[in-house]
C-alpha atoms as a PDB file:
ATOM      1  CA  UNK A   1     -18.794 -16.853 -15.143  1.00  0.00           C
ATOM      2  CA  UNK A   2     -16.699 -16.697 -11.930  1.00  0.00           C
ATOM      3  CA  UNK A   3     -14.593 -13.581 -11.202  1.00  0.00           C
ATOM      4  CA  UNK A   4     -11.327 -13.115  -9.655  1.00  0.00           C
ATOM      5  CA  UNK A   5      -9.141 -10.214  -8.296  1.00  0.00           C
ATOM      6  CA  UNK A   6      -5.941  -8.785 -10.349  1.00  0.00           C
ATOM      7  CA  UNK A   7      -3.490  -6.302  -8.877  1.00  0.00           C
ATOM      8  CA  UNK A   8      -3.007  -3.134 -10.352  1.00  0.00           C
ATOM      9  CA  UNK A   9       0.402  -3.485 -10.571  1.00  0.00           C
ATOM     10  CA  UNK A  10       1.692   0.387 -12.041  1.00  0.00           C
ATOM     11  CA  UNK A  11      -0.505   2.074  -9.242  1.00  0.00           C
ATOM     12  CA  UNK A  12       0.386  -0.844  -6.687  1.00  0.00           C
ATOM     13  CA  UNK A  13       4.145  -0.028  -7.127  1.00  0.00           C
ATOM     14  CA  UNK A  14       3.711   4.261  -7.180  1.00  0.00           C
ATOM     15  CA  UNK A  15       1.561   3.934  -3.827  1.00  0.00           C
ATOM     16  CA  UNK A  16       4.383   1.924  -2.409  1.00  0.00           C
ATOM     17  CA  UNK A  17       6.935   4.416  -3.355  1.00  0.00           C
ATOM     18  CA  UNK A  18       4.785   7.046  -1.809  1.00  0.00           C
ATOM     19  CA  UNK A  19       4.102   5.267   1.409  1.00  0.00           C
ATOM     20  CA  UNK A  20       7.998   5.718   1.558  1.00  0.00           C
ATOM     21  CA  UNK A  21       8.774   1.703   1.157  1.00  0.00           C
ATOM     22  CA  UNK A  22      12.025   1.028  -1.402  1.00  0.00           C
ATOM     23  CA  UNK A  23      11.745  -2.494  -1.060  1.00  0.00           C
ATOM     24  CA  UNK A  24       9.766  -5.422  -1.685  1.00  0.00           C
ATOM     25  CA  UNK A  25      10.765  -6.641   1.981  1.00  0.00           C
ATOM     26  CA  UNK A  26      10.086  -2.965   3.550  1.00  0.00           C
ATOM     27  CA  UNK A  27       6.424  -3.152   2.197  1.00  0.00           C
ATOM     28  CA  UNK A  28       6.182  -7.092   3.526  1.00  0.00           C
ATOM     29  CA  UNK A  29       7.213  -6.782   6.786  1.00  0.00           C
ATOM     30  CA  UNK A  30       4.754  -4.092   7.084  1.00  0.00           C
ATOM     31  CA  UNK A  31       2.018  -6.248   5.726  1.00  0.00           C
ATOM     32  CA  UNK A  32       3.308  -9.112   8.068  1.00  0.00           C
ATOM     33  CA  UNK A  33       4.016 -11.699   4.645  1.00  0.00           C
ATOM     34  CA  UNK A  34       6.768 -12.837   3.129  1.00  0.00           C
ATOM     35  CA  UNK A  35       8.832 -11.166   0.633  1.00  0.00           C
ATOM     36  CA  UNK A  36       8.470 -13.780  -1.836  1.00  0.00           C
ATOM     37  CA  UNK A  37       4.774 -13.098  -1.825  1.00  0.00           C
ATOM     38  CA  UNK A  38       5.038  -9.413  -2.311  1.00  0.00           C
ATOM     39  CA  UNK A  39       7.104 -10.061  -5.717  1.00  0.00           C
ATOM     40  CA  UNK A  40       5.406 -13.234  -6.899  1.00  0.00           C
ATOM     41  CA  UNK A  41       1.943 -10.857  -6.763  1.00  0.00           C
ATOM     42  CA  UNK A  42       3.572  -7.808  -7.913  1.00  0.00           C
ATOM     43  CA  UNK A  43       5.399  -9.976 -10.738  1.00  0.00           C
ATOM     44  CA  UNK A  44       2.048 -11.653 -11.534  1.00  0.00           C
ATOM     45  CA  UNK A  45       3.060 -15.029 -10.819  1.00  0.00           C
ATOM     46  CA  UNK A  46       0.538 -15.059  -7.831  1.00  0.00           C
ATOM     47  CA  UNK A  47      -3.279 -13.821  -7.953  1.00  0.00           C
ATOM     48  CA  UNK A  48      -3.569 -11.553  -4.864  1.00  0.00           C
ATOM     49  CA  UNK A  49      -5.092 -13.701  -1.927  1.00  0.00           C
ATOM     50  CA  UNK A  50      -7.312 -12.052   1.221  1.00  0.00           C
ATOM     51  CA  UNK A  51      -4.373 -11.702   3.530  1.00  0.00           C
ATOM     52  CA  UNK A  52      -2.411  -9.823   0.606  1.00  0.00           C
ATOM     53  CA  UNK A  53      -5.360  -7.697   0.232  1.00  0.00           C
ATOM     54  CA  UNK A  54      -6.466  -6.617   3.645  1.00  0.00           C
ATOM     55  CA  UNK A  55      -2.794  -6.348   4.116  1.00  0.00           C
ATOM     56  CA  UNK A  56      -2.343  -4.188   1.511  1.00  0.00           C
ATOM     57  CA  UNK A  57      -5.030  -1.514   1.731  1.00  0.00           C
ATOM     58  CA  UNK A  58      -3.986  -1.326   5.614  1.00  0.00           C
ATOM     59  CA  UNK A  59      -0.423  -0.200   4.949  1.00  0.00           C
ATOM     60  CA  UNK A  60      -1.312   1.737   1.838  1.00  0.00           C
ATOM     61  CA  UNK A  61      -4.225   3.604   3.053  1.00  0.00           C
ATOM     62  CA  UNK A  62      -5.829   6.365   2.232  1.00  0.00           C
ATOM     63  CA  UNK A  63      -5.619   4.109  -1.332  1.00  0.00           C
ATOM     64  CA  UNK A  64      -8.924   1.803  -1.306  1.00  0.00           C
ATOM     65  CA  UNK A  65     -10.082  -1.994  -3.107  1.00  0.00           C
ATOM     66  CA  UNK A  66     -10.783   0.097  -6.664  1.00  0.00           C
ATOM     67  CA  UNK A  67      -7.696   1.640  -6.224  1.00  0.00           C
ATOM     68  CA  UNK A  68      -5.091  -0.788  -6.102  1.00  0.00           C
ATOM     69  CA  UNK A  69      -7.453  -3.974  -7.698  1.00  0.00           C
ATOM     70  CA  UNK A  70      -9.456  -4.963 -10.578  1.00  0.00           C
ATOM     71  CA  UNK A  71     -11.802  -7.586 -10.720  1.00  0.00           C
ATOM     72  CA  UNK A  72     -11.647  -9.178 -14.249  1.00  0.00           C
ATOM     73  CA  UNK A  73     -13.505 -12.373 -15.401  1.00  0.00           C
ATOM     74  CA  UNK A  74     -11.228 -15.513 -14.441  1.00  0.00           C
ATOM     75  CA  UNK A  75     -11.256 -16.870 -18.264  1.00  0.00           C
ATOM     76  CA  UNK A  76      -9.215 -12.802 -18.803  1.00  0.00           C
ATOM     77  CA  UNK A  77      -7.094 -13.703 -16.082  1.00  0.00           C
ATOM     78  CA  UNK A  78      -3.808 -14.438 -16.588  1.00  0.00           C
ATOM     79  CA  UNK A  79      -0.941 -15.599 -14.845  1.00  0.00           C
ATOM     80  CA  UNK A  80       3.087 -15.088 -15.953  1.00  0.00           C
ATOM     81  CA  UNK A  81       3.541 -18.995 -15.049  1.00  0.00           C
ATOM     82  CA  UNK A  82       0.081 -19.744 -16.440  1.00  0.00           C
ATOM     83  CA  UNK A  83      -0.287 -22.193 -13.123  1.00  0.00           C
ATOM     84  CA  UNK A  84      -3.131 -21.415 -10.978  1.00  0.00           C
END
């Protein structure tokens, strides 16, 4: 059964808060992505994609992978839109 990667969205959000960012566009221009991206992933509207990840545990570090994602069966997976 293929896998794919969910956000942790509760611990995504505090980290962000800690890392001092108080916006959606604060956190993406420090990831280098678009706004829209940020909030469609946080939102759940978007599955978190390689750039968003990498991009992520670079601005958030010391939080790692485990930290921030979960990797869930893709059948479990689901999507506020339901498109993917």
């Amino acid at each position: 059964m293929p896998n794919t990667v969910m956000l942790r969205t509760e611990i995504f959000t505090k980290a962000m808060v800690l890392a001092g960012f108080r916006s959606d566009y604060g956190l993406a221009k420090a990831m280098g992505i678009n706004r829209s991206t940020v909030a469609r992933v946080v939102n759940g509207e978007l599955r978190p994609g390689a750039v968003f990840i990498a991009s992520a545990l670079t601005v958030l570090a010391p939080m790692e992978f485990k930290d921030l994602f979960d990797i869930v069966p893709l059948a479990e997976a689901t999507l506020t839109r339901g498109n993917d």
